[in-house]
Protein backbone atom coordinates (compact mmCIF):
# COMPACT_ATOMS: atom_id res chain seq x y z
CA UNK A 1 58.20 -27.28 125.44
CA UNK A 2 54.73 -25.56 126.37
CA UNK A 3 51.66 -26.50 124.88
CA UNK A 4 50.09 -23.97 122.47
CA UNK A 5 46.53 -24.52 121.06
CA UNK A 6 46.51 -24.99 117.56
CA UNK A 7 44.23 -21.96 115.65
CA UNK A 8 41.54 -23.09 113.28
CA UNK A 9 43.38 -21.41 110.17
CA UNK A 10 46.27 -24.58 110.77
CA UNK A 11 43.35 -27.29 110.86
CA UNK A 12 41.98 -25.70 107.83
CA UNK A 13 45.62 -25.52 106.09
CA UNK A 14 46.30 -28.85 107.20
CA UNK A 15 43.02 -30.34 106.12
CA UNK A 16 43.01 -28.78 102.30
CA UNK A 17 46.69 -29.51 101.83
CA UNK A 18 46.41 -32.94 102.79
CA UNK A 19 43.15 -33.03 100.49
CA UNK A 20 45.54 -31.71 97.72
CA UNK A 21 47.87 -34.02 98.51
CA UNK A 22 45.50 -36.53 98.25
CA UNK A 23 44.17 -36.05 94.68
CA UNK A 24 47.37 -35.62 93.80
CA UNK A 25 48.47 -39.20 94.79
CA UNK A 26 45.35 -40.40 93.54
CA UNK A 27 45.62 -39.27 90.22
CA UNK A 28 49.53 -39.79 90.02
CA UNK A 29 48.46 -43.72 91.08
CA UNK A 30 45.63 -43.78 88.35
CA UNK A 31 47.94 -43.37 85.82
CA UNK A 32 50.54 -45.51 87.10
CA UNK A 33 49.50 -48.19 88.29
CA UNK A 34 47.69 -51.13 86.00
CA UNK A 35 44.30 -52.26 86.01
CA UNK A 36 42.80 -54.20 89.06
CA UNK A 37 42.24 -55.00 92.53
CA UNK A 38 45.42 -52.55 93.93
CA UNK A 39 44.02 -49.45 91.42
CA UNK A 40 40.48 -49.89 92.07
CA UNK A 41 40.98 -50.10 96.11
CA UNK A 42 43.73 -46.99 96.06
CA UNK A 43 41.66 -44.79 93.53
CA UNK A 44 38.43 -45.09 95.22
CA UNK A 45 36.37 -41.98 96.22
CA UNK A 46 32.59 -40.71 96.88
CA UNK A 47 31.90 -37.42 95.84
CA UNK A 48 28.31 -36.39 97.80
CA UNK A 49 26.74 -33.35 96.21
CA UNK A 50 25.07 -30.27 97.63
CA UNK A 51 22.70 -28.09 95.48
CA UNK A 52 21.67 -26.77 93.23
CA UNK A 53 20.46 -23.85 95.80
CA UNK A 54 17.50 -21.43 94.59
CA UNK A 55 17.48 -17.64 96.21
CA UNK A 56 14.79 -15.48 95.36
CA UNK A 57 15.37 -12.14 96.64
CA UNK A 58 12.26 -10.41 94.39
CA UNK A 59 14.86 -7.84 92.76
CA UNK A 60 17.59 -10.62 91.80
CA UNK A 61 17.17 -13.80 92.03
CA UNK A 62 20.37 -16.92 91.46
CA UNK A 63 20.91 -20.32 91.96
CA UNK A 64 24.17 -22.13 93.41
CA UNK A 65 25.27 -25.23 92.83
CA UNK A 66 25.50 -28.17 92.60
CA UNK A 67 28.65 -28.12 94.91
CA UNK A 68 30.33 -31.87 95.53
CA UNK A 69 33.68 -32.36 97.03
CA UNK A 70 35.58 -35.48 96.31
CA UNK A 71 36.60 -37.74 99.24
CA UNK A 72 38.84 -40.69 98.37
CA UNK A 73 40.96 -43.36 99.72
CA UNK A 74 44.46 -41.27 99.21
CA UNK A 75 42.42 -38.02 100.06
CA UNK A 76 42.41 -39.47 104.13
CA UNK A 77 45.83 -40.14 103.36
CA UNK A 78 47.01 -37.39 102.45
CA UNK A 79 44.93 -35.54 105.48
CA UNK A 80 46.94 -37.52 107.96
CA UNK A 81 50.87 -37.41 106.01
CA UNK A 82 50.02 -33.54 106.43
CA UNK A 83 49.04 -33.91 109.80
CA UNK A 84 51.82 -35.84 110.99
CA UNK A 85 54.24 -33.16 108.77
CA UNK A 86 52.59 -30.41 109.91
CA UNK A 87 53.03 -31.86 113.89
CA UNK A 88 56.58 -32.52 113.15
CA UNK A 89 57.58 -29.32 111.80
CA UNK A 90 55.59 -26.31 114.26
């Protein structure tokens, strides 16, 4: 089988559907599983934050933000099951 270069549109499906994945597992686990060491270590995330974001523009002016995205344990998880799916199937 030849080759073919993967297009940026499936590194971006595969990324947000693994993210989705992710959260999903995480909060699926959160409710699950009992308190302690196993939860805390599986359910773990950062969420950095961008913002907020001032524009001026003299006739309108708006602010943006702040804008955070949510990185966790079963986030990278789910990135690489979707990966490996995604690789499997096309």
């Amino acid at each position: 089988m030849a080759h073919v270069p993967r297009r940026p549109l499936f590194y971006l499906g595969v990324l947000s559907s693994g993210f989705v994945l992710g959260g999903f597992l995480s909060a699926l686990l959160r409710r699950v599983l009992p308190a302690g060491a196993p939860r805390e270590v599986l359910t773990f995330s950062v969420t950095p934050q961008l913002g907020p974001v001032s524009v001026d523009l003299l006739v309108v002016s708006f602010t943006v933000g702040p804008i955070g995205i949510t990185v966790g344990v079963l986030a990278v998880v789910g990135v690489v099951l979707a990966y490996l799916l995604a690789r499997s199937l096309f």
